[in-house]
N, C-alpha and C. Protein backbone atom coordinates (compact mmCIF):
# COMPACT_ATOMS: atom_id res chain seq x y z
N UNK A 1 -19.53 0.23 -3.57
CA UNK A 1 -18.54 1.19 -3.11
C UNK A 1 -18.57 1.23 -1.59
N UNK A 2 -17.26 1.42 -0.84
CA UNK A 2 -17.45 1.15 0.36
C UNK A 2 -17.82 2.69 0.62
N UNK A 3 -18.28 2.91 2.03
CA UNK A 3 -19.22 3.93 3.02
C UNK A 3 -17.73 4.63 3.55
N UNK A 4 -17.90 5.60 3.71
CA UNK A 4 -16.87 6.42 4.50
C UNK A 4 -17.63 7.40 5.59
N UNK A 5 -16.87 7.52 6.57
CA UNK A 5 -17.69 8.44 7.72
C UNK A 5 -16.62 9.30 7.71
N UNK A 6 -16.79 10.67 8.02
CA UNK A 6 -16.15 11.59 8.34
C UNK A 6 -15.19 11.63 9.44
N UNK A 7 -13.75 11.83 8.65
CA UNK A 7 -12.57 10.99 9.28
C UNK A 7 -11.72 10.06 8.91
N UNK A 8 -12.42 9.46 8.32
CA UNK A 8 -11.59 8.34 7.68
C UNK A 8 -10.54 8.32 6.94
N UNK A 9 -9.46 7.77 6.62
CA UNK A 9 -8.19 7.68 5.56
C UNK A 9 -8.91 7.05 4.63
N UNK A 10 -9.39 7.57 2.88
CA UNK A 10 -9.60 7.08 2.39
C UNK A 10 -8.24 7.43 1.02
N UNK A 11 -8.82 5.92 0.08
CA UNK A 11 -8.04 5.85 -1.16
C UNK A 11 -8.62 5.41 -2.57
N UNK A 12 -8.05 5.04 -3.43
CA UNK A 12 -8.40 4.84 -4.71
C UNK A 12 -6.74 4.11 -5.08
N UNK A 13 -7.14 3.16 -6.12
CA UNK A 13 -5.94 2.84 -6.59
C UNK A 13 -5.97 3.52 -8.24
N UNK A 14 -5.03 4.05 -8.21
CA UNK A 14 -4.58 4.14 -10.02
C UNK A 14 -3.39 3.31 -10.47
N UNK A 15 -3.01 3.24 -11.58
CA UNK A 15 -1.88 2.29 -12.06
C UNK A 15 -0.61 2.66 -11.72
N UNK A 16 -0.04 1.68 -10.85
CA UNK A 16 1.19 2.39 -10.16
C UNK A 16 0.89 2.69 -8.75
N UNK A 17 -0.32 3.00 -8.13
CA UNK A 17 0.15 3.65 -6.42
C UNK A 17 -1.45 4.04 -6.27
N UNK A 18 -1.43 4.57 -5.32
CA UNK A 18 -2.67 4.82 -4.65
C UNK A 18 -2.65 6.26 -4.12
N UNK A 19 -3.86 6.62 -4.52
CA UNK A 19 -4.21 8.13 -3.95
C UNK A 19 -5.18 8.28 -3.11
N UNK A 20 -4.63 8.64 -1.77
CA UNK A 20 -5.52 9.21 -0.19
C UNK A 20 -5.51 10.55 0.30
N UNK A 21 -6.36 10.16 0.92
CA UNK A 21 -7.51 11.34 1.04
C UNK A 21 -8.04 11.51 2.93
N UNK A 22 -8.40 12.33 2.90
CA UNK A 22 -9.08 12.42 4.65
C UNK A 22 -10.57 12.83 3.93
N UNK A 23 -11.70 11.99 4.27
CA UNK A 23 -13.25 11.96 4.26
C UNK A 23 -13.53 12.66 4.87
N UNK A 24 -14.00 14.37 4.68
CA UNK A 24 -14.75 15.31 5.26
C UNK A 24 -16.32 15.08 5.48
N UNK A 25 -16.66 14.67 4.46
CA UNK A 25 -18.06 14.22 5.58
C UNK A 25 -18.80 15.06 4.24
N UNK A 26 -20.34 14.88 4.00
CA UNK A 26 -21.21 15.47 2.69
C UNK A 26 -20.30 15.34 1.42
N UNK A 27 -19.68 13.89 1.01
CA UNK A 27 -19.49 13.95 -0.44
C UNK A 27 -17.79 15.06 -0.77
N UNK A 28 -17.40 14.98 0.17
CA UNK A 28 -16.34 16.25 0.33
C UNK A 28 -14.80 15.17 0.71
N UNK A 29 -13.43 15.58 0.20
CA UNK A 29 -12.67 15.05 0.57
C UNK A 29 -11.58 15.94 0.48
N UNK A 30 -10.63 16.02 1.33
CA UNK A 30 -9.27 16.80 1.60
C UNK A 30 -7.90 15.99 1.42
N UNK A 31 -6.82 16.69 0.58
CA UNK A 31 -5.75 16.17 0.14
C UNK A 31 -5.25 16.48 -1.14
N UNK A 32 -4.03 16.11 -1.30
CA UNK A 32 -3.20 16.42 -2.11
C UNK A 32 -3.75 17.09 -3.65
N UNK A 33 -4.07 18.09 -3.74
CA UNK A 33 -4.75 17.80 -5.64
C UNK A 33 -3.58 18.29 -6.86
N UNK A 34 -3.48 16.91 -7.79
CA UNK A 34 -2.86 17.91 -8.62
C UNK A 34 -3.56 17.88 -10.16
N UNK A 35 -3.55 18.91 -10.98
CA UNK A 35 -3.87 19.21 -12.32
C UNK A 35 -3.42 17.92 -13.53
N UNK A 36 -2.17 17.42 -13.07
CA UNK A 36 -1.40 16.82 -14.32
C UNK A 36 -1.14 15.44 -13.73
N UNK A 37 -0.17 15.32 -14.43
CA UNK A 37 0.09 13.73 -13.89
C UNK A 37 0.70 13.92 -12.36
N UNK A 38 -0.23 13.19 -11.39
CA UNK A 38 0.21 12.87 -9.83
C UNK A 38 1.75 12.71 -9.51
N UNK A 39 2.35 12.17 -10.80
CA UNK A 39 3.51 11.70 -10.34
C UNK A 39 4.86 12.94 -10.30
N UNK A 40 4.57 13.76 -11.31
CA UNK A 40 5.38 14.74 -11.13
C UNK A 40 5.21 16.09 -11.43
N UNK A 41 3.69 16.57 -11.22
CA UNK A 41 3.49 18.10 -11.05
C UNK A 41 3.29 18.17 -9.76
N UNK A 42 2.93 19.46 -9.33
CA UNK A 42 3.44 19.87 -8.21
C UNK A 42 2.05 19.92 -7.74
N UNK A 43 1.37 19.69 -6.11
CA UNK A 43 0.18 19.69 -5.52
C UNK A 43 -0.16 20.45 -4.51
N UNK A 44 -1.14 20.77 -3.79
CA UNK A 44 -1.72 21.51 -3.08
C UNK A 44 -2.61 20.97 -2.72
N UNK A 45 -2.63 20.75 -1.10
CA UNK A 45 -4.06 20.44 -0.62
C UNK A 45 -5.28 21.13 -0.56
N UNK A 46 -6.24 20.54 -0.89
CA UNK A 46 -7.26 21.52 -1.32
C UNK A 46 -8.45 20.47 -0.75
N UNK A 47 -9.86 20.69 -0.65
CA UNK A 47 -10.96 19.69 -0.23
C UNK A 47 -11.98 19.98 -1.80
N UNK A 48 -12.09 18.75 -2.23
CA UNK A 48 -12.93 18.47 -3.58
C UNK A 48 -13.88 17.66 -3.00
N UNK A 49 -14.58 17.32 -4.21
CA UNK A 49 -15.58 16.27 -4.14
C UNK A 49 -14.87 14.87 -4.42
N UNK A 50 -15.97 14.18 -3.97
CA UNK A 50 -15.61 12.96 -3.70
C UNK A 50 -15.22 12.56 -4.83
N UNK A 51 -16.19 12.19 -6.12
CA UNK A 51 -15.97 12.08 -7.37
C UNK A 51 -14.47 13.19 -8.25
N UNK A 52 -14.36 13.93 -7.82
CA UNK A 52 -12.79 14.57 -8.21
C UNK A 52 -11.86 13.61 -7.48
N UNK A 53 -12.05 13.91 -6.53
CA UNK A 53 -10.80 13.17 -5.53
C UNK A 53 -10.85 11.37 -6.26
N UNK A 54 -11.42 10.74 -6.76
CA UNK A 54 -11.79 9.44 -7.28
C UNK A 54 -10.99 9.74 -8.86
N UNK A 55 -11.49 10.68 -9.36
CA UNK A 55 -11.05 10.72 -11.05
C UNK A 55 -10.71 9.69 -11.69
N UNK A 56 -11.57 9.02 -12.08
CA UNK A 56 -11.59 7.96 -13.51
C UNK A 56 -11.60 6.26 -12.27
N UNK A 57 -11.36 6.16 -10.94
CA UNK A 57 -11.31 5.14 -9.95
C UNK A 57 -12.88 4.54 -10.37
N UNK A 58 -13.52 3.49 -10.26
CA UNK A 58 -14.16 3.50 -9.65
C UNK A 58 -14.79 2.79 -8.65
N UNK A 59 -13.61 2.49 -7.64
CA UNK A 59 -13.74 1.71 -6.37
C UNK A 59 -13.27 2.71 -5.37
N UNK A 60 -14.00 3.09 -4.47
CA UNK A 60 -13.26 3.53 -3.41
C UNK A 60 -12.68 2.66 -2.02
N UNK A 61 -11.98 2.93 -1.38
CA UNK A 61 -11.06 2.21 -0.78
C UNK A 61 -11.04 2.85 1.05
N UNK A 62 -11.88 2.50 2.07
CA UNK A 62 -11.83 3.30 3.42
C UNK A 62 -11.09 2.60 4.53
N UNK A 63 -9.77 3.11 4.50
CA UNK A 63 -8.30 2.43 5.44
C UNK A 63 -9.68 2.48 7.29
N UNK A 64 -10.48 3.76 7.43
CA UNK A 64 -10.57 3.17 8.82
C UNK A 64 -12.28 1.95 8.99
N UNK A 65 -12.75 1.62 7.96
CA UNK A 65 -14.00 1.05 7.74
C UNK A 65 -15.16 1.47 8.86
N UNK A 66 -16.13 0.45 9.05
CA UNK A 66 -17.15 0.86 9.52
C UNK A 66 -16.72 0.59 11.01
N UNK A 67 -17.85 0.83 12.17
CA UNK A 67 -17.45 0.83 13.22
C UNK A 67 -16.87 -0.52 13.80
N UNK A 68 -17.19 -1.80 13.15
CA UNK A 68 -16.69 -2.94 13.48
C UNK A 68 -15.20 -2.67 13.16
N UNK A 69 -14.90 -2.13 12.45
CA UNK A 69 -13.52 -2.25 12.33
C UNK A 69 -12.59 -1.19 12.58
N UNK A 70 -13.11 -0.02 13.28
CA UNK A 70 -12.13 0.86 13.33
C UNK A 70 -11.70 0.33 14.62
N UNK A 71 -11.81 0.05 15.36
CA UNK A 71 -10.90 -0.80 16.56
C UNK A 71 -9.96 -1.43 16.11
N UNK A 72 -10.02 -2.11 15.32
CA UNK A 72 -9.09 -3.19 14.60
C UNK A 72 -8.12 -2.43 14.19
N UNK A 73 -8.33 -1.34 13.11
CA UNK A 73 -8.10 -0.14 12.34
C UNK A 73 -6.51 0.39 13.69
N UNK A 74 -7.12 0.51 14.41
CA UNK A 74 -6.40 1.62 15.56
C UNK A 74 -5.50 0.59 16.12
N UNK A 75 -5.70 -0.71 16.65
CA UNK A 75 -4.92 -1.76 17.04
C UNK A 75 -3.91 -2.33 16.36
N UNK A 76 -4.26 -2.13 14.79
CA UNK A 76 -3.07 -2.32 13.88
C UNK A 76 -2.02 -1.29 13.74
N UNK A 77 -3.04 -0.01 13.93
CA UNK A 77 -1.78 0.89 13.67
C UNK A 77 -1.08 1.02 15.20
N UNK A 78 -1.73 1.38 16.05
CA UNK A 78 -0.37 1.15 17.36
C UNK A 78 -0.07 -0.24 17.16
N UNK A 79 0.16 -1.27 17.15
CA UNK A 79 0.78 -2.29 16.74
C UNK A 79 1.79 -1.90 15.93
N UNK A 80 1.84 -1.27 14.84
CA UNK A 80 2.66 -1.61 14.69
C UNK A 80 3.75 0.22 14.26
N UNK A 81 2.99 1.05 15.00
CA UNK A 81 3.77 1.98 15.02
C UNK A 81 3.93 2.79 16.74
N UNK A 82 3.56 1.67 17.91
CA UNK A 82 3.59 2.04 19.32
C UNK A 82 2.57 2.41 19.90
N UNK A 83 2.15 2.26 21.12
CA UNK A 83 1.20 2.18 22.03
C UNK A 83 0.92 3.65 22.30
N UNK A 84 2.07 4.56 21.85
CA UNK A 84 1.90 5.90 22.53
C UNK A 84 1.46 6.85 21.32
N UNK A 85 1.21 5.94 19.82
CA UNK A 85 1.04 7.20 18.67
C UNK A 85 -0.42 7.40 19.12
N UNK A 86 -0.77 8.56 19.03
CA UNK A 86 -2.33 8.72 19.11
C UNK A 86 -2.77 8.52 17.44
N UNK A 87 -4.18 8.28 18.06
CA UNK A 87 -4.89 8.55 16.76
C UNK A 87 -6.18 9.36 17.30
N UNK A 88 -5.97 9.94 16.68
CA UNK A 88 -6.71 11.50 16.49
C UNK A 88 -8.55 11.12 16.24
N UNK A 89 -9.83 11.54 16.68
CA UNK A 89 -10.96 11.85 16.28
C UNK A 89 -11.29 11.97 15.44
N UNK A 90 -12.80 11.30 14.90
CA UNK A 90 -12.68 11.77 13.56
C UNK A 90 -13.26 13.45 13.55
N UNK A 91 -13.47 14.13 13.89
CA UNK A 91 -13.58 15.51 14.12
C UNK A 91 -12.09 16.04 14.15
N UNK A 92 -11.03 15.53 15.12
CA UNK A 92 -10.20 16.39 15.33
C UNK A 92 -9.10 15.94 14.07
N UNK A 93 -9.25 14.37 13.61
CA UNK A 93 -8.98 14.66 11.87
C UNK A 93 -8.77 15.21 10.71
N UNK A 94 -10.65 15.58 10.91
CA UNK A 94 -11.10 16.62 9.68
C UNK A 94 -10.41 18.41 10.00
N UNK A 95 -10.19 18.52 11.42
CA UNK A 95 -9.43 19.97 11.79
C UNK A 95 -7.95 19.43 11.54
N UNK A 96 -7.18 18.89 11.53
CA UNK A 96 -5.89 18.90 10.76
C UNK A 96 -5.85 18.70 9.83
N UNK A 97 -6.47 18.14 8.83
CA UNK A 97 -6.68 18.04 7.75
C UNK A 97 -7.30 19.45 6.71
N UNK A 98 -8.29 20.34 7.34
CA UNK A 98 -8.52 21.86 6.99
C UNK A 98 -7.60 22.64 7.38
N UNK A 99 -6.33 22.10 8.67
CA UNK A 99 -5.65 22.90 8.76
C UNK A 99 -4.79 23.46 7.69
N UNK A 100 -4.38 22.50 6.69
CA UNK A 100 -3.45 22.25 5.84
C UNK A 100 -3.79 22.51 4.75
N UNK A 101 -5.11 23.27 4.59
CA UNK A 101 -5.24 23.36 2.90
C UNK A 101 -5.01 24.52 2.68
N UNK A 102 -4.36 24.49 1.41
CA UNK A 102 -3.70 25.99 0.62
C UNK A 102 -2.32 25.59 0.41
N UNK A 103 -1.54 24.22 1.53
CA UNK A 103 -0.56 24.00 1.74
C UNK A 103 0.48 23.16 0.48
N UNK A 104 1.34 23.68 0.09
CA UNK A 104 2.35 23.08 -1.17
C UNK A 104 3.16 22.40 -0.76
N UNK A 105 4.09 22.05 -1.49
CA UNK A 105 5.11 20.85 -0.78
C UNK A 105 5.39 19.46 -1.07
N UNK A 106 4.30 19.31 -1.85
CA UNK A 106 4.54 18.14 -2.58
C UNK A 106 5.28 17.16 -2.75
N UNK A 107 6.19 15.75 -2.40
CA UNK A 107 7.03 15.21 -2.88
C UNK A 107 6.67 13.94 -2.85
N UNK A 108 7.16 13.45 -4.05
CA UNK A 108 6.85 11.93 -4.18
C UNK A 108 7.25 11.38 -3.22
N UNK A 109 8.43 11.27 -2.48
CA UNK A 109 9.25 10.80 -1.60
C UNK A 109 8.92 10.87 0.00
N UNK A 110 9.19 12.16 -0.31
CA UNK A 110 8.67 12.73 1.40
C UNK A 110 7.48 13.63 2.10
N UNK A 111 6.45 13.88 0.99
CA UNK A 111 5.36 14.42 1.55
C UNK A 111 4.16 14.17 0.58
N UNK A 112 3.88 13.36 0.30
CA UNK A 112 2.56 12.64 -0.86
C UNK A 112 1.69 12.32 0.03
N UNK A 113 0.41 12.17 -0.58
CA UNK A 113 -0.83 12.15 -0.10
C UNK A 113 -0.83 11.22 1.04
N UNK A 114 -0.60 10.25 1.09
CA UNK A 114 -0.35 9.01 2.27
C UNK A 114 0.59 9.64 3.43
N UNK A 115 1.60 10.55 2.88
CA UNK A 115 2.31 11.38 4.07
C UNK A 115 1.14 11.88 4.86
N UNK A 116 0.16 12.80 3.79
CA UNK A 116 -0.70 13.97 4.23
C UNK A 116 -2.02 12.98 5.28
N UNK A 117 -2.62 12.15 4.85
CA UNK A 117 -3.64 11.17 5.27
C UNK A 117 -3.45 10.73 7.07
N UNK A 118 -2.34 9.92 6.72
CA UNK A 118 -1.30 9.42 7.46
C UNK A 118 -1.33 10.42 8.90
N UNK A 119 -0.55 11.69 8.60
CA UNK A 119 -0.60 12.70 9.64
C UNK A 119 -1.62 12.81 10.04
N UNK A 120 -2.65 13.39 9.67
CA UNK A 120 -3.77 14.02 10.03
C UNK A 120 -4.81 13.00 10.80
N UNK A 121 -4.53 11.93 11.04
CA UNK A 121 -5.32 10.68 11.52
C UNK A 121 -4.08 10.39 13.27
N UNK A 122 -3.11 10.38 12.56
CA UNK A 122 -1.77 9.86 13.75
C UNK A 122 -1.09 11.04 14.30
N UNK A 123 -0.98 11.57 13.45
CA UNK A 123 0.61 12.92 13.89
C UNK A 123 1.93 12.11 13.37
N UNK A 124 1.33 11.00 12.71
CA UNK A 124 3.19 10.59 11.99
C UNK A 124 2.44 11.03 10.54
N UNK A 125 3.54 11.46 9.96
CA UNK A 125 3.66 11.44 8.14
C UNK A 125 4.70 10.72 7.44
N UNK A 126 4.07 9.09 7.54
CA UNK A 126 4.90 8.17 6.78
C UNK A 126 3.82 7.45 4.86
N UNK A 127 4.75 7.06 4.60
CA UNK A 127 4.30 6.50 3.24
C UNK A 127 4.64 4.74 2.93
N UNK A 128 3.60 3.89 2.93
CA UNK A 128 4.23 2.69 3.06
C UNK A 128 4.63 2.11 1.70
N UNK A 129 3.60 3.50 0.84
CA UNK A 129 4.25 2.91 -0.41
C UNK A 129 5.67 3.16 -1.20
N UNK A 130 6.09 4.32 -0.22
CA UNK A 130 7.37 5.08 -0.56
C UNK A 130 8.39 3.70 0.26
N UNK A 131 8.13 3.20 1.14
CA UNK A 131 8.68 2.39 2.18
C UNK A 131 9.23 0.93 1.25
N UNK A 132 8.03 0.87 0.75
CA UNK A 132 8.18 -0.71 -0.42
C UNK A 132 9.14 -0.78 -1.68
N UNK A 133 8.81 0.19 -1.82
CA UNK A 133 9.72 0.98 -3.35
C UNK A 133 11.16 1.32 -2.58
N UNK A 134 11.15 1.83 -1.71
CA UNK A 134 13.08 2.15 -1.74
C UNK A 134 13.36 0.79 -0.74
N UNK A 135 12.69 -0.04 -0.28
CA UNK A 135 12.89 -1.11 0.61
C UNK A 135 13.55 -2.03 -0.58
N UNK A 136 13.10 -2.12 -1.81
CA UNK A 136 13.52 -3.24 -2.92
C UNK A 136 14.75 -2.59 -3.40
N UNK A 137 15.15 -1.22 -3.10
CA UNK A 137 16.47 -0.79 -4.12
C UNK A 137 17.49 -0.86 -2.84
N UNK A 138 17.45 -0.19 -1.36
CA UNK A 138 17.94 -0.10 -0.57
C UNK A 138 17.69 -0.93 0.59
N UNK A 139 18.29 -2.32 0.84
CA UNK A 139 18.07 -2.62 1.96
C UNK A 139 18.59 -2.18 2.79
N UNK A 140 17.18 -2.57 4.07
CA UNK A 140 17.57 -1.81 5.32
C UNK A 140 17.35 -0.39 5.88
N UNK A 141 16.77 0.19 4.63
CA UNK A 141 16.62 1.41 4.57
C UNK A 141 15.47 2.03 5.84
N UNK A 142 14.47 1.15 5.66
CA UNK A 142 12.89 1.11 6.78
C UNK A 142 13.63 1.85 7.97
N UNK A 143 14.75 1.51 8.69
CA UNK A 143 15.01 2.22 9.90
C UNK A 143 15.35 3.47 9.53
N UNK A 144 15.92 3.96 8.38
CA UNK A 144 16.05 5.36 7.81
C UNK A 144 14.53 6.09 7.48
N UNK A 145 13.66 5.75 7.51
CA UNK A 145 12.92 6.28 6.86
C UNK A 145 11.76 6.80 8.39
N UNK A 146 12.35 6.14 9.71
CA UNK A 146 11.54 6.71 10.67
C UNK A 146 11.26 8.14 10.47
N UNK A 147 10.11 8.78 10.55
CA UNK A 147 10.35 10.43 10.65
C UNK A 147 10.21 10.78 12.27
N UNK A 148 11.06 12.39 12.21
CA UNK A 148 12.03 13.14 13.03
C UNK A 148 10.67 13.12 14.27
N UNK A 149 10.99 13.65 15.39
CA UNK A 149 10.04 14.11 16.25
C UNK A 149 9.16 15.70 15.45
N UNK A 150 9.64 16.35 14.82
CA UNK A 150 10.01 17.48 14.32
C UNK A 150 8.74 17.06 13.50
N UNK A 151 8.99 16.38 12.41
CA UNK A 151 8.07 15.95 11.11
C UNK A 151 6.86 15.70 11.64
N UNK A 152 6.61 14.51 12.51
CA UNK A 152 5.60 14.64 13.34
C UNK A 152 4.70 16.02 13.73
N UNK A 153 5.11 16.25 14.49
CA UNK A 153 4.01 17.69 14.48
C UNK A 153 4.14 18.39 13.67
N UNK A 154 5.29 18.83 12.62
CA UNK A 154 4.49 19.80 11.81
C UNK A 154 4.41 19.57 10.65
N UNK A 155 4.36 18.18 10.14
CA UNK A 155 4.12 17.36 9.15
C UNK A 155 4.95 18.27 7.95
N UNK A 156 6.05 18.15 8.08
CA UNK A 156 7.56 18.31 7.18
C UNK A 156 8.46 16.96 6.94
N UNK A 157 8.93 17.21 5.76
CA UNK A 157 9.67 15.99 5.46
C UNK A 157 11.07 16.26 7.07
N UNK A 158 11.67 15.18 7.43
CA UNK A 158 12.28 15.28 8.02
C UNK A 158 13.56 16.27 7.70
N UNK A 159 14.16 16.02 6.39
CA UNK A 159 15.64 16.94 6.54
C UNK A 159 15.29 18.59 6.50
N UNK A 160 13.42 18.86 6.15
CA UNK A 160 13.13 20.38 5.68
C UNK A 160 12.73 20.75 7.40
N UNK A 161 12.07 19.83 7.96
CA UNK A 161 12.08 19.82 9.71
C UNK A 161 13.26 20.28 10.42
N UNK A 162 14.05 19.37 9.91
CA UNK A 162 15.50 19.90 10.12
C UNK A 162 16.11 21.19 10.13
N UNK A 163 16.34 21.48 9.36
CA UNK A 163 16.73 22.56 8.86
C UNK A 163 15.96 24.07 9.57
N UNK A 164 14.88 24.27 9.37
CA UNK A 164 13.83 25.20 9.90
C UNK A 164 14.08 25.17 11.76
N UNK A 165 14.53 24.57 11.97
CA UNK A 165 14.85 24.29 13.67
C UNK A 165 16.36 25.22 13.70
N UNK A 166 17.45 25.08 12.43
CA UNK A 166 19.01 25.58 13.19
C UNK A 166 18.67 27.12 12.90
């Protein structure tokens, strides 16, 4: 099983998609939880154990790896989302990531765990697996799916960003 340090974007694959997580550090993980099937009850971020957050996985999966590679880690992602996205500490991580628990909102589409991960590491809340899936029904779509300046900081789907601003 791979090592996670506090901070990290971690995941698990289940059949169909992948479920991530932000690595709090002592066996502890923050993100999306839901009761029923992931795909369409409704979630709440909450911080579980590692083994909850895993449920029935048993590979875990750490997007920023060990220190050899979180350079790499950070070079890929400004690569390929700009020189100017920050990426966040793993301390100041784990505080956006506690910021958000209690928090509902749920959507397969526009705010799923990879939204939630995603943010709390960058300040963007994108989904690449949401990206792949409407990329095969809608081409062209990828330039639609940038999120708002808005979504960014307060990690809202863009049109609910929207809206809360008029």
């Amino acid at each position: 099983m791979a090592q996670a340090a506090s901070g990290d974007i971690i995941y698990v694959k289940h059949r169909g998609y992948q479920h991530f997580g932000i690595y709090a550090g002592n066996g502890r993980v923050i993100h999306y939880y839901k009761e029923s099937n992931p795909l369409v009850s409704e979630g709440i971020i909450m911080e579980t154990s590692l083994s909850e957050f895993m449920s029935g996985s048993d590979t875990l999966y750490v997007l920023n790896g060990d220190s050899n590679h979180k350079n790499l880690i950070d070079w890929l992602l400004k690569r390929l989302f700009g020189e100017n996205m920050p990426i966040f500490s793993s301390r100041e991580t784990v505080k956006r990531a506690r910021s958000k628990i209690g928090q509902k909102g749920y959507s397969l589409v526009n705010n799923n765990c990879e939204h939630f991960a995603l943010w709390c590491k960058t300040g963007i809340a994108m989904s690449s697996q949401v990206e792949e899936v409407l990329a095969l029904f809608l081409p062209g779509i990828e330039k639609e799916l940038a999120p708002s300046e808005t979504a960014k900081e307060k990690h809202l789907p863009p049109k609910a960003a929207d809206a809360t601003e008029s």
